[in-house]
Protein backbone atom coordinates (compact mmCIF):
# COMPACT_ATOMS: atom_id res chain seq x y z
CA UNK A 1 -59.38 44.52 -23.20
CA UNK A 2 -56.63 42.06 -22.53
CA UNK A 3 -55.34 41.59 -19.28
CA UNK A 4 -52.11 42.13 -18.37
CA UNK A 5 -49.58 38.91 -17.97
CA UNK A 6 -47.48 38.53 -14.61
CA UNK A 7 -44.10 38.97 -14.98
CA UNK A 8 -42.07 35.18 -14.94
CA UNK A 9 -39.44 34.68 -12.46
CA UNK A 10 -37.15 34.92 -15.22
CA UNK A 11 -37.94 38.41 -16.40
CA UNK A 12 -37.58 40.04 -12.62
CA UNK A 13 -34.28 38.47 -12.04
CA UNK A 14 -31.51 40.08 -12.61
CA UNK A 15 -29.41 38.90 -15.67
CA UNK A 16 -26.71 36.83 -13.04
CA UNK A 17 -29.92 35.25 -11.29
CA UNK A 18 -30.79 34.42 -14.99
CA UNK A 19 -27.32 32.64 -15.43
CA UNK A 20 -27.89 31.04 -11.78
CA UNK A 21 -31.05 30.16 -12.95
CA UNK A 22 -30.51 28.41 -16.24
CA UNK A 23 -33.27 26.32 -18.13
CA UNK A 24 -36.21 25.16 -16.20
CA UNK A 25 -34.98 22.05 -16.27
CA UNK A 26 -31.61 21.79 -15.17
CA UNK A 27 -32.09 24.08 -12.63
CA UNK A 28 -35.15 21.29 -11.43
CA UNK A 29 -32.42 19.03 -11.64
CA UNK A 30 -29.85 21.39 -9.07
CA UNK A 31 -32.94 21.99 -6.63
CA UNK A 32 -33.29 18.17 -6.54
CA UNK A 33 -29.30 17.17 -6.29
CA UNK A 34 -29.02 19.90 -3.31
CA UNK A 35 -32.28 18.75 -1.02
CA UNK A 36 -31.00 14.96 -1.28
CA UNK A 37 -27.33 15.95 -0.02
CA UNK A 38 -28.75 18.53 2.45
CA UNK A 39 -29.48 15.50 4.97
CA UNK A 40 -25.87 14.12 4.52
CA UNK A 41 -24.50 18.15 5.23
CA UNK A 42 -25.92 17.92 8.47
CA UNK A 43 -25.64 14.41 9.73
CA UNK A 44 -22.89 12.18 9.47
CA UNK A 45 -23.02 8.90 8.31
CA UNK A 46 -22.60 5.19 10.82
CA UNK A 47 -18.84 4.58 10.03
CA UNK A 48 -18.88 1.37 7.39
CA UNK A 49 -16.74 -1.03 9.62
CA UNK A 50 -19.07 -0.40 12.79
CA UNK A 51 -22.39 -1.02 13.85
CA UNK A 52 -25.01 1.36 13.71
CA UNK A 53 -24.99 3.64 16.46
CA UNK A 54 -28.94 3.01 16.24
CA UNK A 55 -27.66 -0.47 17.58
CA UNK A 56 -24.97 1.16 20.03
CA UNK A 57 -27.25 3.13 22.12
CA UNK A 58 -29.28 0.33 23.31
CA UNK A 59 -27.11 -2.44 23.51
CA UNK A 60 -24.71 -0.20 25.74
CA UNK A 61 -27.81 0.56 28.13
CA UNK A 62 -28.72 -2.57 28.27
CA UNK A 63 -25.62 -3.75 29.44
CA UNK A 64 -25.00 -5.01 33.58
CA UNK A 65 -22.28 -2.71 34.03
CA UNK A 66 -24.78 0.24 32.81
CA UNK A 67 -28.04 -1.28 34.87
CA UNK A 68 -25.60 -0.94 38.13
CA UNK A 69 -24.69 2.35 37.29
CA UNK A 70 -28.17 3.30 36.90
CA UNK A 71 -28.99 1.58 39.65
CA UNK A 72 -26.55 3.33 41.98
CA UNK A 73 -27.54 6.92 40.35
CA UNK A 74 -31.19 6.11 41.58
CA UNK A 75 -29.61 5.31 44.71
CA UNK A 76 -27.95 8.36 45.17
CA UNK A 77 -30.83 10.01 44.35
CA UNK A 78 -32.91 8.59 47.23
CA UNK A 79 -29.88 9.29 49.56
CA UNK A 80 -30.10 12.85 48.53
CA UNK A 81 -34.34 12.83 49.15
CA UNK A 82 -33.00 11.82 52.84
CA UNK A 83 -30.35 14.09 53.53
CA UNK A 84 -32.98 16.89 52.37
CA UNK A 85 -35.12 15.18 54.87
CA UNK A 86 -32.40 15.59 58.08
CA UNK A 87 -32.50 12.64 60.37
CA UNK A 88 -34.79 13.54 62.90
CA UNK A 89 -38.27 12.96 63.28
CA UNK A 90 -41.18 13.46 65.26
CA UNK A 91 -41.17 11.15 68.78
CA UNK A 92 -44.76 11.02 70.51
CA UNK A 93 -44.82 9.77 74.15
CA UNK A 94 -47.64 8.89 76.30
CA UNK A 95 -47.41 7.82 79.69
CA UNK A 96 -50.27 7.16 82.23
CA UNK A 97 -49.78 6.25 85.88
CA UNK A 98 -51.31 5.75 89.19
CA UNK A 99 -50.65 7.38 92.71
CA UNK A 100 -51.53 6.17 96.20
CA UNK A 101 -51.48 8.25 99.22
CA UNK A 102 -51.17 6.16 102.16
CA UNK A 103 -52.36 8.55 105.00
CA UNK A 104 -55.67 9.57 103.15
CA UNK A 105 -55.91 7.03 101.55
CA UNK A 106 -56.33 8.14 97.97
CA UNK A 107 -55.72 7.29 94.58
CA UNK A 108 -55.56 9.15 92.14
CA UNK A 109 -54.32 8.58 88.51
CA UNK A 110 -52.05 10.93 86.27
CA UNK A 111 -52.05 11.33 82.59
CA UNK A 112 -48.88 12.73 80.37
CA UNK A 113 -48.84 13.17 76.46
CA UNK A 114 -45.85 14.94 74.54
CA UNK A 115 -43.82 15.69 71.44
CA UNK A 116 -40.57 16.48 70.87
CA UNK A 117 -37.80 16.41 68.10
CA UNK A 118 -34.63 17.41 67.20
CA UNK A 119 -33.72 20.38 65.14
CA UNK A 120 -30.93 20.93 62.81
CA UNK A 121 -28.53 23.71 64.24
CA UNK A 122 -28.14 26.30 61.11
CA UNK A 123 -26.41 25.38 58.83
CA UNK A 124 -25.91 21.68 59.09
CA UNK A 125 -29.21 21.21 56.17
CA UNK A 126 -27.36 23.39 53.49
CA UNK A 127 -24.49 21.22 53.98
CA UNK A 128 -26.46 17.63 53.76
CA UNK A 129 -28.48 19.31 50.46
CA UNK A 130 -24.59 20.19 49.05
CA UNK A 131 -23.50 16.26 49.64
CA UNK A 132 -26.91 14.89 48.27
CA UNK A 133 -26.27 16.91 45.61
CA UNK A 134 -22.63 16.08 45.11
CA UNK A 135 -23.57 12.32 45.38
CA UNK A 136 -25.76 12.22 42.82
CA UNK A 137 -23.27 14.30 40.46
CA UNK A 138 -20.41 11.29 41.16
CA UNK A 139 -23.18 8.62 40.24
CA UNK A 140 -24.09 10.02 36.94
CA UNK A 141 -20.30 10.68 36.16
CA UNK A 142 -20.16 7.02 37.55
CA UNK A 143 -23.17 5.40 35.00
CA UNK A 144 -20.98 7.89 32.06
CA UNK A 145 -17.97 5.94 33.03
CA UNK A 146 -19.48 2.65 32.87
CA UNK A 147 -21.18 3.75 29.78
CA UNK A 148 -17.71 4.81 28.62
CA UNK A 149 -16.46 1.05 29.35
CA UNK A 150 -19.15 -0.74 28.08
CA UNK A 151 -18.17 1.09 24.72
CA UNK A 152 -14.49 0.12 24.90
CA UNK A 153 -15.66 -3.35 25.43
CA UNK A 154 -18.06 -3.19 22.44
CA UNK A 155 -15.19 -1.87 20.49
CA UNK A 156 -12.92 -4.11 21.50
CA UNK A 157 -14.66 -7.46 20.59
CA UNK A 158 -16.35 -5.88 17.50
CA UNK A 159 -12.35 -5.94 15.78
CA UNK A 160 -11.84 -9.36 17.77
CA UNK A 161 -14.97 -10.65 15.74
CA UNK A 162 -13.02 -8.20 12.52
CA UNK A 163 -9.82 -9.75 13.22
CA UNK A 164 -10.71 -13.54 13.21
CA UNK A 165 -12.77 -12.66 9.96
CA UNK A 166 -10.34 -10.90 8.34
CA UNK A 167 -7.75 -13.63 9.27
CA UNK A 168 -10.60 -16.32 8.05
CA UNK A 169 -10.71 -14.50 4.64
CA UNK A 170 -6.88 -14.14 4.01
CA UNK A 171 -6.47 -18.10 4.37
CA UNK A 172 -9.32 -18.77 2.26
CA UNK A 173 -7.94 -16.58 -0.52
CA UNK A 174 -4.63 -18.20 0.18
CA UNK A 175 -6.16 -21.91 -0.07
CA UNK A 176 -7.68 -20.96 -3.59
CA UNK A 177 -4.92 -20.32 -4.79
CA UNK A 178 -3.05 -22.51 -3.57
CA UNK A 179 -5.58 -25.16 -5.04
CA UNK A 180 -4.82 -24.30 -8.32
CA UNK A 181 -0.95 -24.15 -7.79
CA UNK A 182 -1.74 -27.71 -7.06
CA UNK A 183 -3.61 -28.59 -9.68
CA UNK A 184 -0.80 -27.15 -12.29
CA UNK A 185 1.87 -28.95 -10.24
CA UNK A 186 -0.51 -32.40 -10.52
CA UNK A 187 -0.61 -31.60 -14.48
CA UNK A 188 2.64 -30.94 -14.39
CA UNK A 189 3.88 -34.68 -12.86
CA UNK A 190 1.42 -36.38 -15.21
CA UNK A 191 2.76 -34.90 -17.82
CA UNK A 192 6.42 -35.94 -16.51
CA UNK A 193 7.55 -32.17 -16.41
CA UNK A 194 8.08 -32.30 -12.27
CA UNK A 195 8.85 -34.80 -9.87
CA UNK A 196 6.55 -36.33 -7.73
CA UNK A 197 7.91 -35.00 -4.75
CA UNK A 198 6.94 -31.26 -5.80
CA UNK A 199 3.26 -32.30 -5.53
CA UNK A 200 3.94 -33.95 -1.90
CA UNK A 201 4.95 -30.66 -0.59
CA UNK A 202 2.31 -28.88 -2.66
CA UNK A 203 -0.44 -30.97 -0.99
CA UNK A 204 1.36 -30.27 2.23
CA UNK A 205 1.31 -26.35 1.99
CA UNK A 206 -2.27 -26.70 0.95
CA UNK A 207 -3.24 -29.25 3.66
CA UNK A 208 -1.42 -26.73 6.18
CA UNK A 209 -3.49 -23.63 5.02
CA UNK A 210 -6.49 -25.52 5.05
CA UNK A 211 -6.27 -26.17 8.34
CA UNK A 212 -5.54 -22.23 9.13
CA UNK A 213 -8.66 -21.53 7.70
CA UNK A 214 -10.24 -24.10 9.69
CA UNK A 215 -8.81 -22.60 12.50
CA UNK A 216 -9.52 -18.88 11.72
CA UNK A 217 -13.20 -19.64 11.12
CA UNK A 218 -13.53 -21.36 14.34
CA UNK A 219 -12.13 -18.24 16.38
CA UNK A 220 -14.19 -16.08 14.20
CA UNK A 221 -17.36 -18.19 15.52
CA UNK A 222 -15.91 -17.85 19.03
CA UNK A 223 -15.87 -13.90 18.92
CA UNK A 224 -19.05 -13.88 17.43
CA UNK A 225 -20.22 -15.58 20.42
CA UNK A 226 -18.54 -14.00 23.18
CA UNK A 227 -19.96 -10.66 21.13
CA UNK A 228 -23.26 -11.88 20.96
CA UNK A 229 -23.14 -12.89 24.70
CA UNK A 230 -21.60 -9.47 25.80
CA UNK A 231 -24.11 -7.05 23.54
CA UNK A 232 -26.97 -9.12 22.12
CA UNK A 233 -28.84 -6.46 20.52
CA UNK A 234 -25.76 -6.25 18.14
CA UNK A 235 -26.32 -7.57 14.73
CA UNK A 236 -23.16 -9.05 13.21
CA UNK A 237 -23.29 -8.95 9.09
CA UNK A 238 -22.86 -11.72 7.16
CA UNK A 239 -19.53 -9.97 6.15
CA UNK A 240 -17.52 -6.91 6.68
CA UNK A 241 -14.74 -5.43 4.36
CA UNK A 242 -12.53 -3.66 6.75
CA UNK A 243 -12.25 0.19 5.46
CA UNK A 244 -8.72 1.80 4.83
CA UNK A 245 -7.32 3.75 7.74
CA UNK A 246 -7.62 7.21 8.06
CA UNK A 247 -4.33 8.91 9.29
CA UNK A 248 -5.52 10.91 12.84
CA UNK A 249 -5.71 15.18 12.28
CA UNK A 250 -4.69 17.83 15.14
CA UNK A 251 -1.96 17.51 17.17
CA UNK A 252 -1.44 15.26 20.68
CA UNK A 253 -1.85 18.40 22.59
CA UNK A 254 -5.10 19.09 21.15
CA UNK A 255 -6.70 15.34 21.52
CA UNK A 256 -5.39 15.29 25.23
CA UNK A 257 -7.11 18.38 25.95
CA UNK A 258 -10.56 16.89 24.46
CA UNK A 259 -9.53 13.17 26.14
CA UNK A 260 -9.43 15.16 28.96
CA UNK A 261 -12.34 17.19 29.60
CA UNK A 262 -14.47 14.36 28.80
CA UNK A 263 -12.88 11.79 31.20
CA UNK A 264 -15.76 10.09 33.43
CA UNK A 265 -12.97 8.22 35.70
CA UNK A 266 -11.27 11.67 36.25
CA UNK A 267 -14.73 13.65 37.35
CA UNK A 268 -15.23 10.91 39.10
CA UNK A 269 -12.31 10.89 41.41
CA UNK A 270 -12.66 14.98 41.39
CA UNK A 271 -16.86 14.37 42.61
CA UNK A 272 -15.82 12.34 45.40
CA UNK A 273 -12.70 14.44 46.61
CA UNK A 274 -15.32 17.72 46.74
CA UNK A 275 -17.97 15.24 48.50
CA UNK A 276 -14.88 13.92 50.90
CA UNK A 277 -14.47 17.74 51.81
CA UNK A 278 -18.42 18.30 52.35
CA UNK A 279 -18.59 15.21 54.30
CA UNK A 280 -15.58 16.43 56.15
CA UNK A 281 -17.24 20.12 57.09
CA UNK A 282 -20.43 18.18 58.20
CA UNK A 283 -18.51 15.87 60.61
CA UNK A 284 -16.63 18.67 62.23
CA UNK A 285 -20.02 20.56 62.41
CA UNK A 286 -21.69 17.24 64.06
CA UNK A 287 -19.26 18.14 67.04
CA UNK A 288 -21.91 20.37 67.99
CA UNK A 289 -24.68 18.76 68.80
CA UNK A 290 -28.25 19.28 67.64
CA UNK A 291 -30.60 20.15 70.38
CA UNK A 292 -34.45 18.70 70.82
CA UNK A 293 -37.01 20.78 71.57
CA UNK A 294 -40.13 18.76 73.25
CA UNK A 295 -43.69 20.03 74.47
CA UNK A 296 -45.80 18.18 77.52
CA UNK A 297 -49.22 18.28 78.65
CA UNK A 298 -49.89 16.48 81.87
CA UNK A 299 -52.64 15.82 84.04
CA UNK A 300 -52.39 14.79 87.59
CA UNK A 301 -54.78 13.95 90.63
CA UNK A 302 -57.29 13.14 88.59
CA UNK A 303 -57.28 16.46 86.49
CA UNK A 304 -56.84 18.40 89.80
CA UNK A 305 -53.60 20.15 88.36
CA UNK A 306 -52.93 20.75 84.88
CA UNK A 307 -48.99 20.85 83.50
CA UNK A 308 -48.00 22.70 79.89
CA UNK A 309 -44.29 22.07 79.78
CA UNK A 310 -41.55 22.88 77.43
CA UNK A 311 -38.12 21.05 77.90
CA UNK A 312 -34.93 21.16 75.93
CA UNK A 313 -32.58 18.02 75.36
CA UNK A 314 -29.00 19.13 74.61
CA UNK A 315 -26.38 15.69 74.29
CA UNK A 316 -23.15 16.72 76.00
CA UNK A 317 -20.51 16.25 72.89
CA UNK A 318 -17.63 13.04 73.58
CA UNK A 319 -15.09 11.80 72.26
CA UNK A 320 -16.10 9.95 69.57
CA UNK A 321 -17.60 12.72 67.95
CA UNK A 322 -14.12 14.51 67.43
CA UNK A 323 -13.03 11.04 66.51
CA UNK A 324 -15.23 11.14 63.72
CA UNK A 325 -14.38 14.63 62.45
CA UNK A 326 -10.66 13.60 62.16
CA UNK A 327 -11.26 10.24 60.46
CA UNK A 328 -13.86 12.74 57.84
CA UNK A 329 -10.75 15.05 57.63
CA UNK A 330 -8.40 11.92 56.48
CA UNK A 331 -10.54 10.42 54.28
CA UNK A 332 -11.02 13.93 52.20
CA UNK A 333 -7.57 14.09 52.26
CA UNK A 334 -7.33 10.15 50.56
CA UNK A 335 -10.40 11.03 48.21
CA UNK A 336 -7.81 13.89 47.03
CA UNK A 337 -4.85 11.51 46.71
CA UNK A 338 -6.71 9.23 44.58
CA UNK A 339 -7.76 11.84 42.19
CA UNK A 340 -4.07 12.91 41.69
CA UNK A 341 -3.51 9.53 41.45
CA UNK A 342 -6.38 9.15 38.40
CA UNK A 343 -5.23 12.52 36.78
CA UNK A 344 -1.66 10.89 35.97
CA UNK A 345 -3.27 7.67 35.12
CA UNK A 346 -5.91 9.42 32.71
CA UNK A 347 -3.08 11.40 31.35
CA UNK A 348 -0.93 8.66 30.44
CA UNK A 349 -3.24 6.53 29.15
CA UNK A 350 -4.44 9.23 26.79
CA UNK A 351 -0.61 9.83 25.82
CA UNK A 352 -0.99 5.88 25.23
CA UNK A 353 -3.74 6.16 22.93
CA UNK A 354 -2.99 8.99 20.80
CA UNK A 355 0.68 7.79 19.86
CA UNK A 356 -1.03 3.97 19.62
CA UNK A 357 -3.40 5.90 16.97
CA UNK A 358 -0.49 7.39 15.25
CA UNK A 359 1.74 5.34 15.14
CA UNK A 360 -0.57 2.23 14.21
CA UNK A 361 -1.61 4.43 10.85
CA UNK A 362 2.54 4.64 9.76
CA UNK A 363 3.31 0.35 10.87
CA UNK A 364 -0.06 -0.25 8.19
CA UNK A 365 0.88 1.80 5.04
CA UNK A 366 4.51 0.36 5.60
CA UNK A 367 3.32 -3.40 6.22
CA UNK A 368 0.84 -2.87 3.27
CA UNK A 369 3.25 -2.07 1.18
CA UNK A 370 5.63 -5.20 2.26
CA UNK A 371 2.23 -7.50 1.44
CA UNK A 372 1.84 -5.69 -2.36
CA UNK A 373 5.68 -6.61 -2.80
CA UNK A 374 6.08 -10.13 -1.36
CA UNK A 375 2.74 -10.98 -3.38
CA UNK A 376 3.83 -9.78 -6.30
CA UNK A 377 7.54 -11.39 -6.09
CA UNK A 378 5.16 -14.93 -5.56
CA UNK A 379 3.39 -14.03 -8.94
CA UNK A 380 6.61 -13.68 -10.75
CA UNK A 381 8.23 -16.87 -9.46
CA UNK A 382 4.81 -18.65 -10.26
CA UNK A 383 5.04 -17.11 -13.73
CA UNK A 384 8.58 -18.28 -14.23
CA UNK A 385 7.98 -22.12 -12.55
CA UNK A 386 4.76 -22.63 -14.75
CA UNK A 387 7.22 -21.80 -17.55
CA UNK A 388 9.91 -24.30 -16.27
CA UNK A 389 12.42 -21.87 -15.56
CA UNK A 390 11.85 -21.64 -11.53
CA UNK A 391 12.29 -23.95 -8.53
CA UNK A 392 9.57 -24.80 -6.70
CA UNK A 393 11.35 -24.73 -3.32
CA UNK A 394 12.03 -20.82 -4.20
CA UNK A 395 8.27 -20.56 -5.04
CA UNK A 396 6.82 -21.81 -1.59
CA UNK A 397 9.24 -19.43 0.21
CA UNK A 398 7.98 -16.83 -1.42
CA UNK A 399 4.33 -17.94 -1.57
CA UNK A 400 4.72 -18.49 2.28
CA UNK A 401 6.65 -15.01 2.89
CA UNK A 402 3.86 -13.63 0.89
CA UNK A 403 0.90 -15.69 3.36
CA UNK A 404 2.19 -14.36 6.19
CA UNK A 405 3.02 -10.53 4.88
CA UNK A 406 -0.46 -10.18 3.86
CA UNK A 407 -1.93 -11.22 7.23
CA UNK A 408 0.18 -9.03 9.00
CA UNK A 409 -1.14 -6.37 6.71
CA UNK A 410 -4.22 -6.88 7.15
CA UNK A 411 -4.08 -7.23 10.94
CA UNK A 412 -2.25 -3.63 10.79
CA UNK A 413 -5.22 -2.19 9.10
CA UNK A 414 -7.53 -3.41 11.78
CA UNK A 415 -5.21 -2.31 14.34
CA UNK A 416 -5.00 1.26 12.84
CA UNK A 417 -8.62 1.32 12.70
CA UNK A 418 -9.29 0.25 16.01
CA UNK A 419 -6.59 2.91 17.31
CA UNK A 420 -8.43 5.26 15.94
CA UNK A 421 -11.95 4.74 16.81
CA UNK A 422 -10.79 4.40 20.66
CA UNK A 423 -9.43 7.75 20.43
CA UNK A 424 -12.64 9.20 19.01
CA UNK A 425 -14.27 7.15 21.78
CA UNK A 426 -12.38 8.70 24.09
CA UNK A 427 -12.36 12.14 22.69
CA UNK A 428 -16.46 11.67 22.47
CA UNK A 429 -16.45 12.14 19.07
CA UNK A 430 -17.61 8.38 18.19
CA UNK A 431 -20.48 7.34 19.20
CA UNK A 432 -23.47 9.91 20.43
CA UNK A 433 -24.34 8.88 24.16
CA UNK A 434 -27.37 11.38 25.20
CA UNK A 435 -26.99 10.53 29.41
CA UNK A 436 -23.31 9.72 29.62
CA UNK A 437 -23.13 11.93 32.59
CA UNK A 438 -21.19 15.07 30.99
């Protein structure tokens, strides 16, 4: 008897799975396509005109404005350890001494031993737990801010380094061609078709670019450097196309709430105004002394009488005590000041950088479009002076318009770029930081 066969996937499907499904083969082919984009679905990729952020991590970390910050968050940490710890301790106190009696004559010798220390009033630890606790929540705001900075800086000298490359690359594109301008107008006088003087101020326009290239490549060497020296684990390419800009989505409202709510200088001017206050409440508590509590055993005449004691220590509160509770009050009431102070300067340096990222966008597709024109009016008087029917003079205007039109294109594009990457950086959407302090 023969065995029944399994049904194929195909013949349990219903007939639109069957027209999902397809051949074997192409749908092999689909399966294949949709596991190698499902990696790219869920993480994006390292911008092309910035360094890996495999590269950012580390080289931000690793930076002395970081290692303080880090520093001063383990700091904090140990400051909170010994506010948890109050600052009194144990005091042990021996004493031995001897006692003559002139009319009997006797001497006898008396023995004390005792402990005491002082004790927190209630109260007073929850409050030094709440400004350990409130210290250590400004230092790790603090090492985000610095983190924060250290990425502005990194941003900032990685479009230097861009700029001075970019600038490098224009003037050698500009000196090729300008090479071969020279060599037609050299042809040109041999041949007795143009007067020597057109070749002079050829060489001279060449000569002159030359030595802007010159000049571009040696501030391109000096960024690298000061990049280098800033964030070593960087890795500068050999060269980097700068991408077109992208024009920046949502409205100002919308990026200043984001800039906002991620805004390490801000929480940390609002950490130290609520620590200003706790420090306040402890000072005006500290009016009121803590007592200490002690216990004494004594011995005297020679062990003849035995002494258990318990004694109480209570300071009597002065002036400088209520001194110190109004200076506390005044200095909560400056740590407030200053983070009114950083809420308007947060706020209008985020108004800053969202119309610097707009606006920055509109000034490149306009100057971009100036460059395409001015080069392509240089083509056409080339065209016409090769064919004799052009001055020369007209063509190194307009080969010199076009020079400096494409450079301020190009610079445009960098700037739009870099406009917009700070506001991502600032918005948190740039770069992923794991202990920036949010």
């Amino acid at each position: 008897m023969i065995p029944p066969r399994k049904p194929s996937l195909r013949s349990v499907l219903p007939s639109r799975g069957k027209k999902l499904l397809g051949r074997p083969g192409e749908f092999l082919s689909r399966l294949i396509r949709l596991l190698l984009l499902c990696p790219f679905a869920v993480f994006a990729a390292d911008p092309p005109d910035l360094p890996p952020a495999t590269q950012v991590a580390p080289a931000l970390r690793a930076h002395p404005l970081v290692r303080a910050a880090a520093a001063g968050l383990r700091a904090e940490a140990a400051n909170r350890d010994r506010l948890a710890a109050g600052p009194h301790e144990f005091a042990f106190k021996l004493a031995s001494q001897r006692r003559n009696e002139r009319a009997p004559d006797i001497a006898t010798r008396d023995h004390e031993i005792g402990i005491e220390r002082a004790i927190r009033l209630p109260g007073k630890s929850a409050r030094d737990a709440e400004i350990g606790a409130a210290g250590v929540a400004q230092a790790q705001f603090a090492l985000g801010d610095a983190l924060h900075e250290s990425a502005r800086l990194l941003l900032k000298s990685w479009f230097d380094w861009q700029r001075e490359g970019a600038a490098a690359r224009d003037w050698a594109a500009q000196v090729a061609v300008l090479r071969t301008q020279h060599a037609a107008i050299l042809k040109k006088v041999g041949a007795g078709e143009s007067a020597k003087l057109e070749a002079l101020l050829s060489e001279a326009q060449l000569v002159q670019a030359e030595a802007q290239q010159m000049q571009a490549q040696a501030r391109r060497e000096r960024a690298a450097s000061e990049l280098a020296q800033h964030f070593p684990g960087i890795a500068l390419p050999e060269a980097l196309v700068p991408s077109a800009p992208q024009s920046v989505a949502d409205s100002p409202a919308q990026w200043r709430e984001r800039i906002l709510a991620h805004n390490h200088e801000l929480a940390v001017a609002r950490a130290a105004a609520r620590r200003g206050t706790l420090l306040a409440r402890q000072l005006d508590a500290e009016r009121l002394p803590d007592p200490t509590l002690g216990l004494k055993l004594a011995s005297e005449r020679d062990g003849q009488e035995r002494v258990v004691g318990l004694q109480v220590t209570i300071p009597l509160p002065g002036a400088a005590r209520a001194a110190s509770a109004r200076a506390g009050t005044a200095e909560a009431d400056a740590a407030y000041a200053r983070e009114a102070l950083a809420l308007t300067r947060v706020e209008a340096e985020a108004r800053r950088t969202i119309s610097l990222a707009q606006g920055s966008h509109a000034t490149w597709g306009r100057l971009a479009d100036v460059a395409a024109r001015m080069e392509g009016n240089a083509r056409l008087l080339e065209k016409a002076w090769r064919l004799g029917e052009g001055q020369f003079g007209d063509l190194q205007t307009a080969r010199r318009q076009a020079i400096e039109a494409r450079l301020a294109a190009t610079q445009a594009q960098l700037d739009a770029n870099e406009a917009r990457y700070r506001l991502l950086l600032d918005a948190h959407e740039l770069w992923p930081l794991d202990d920036d302090g949010d």
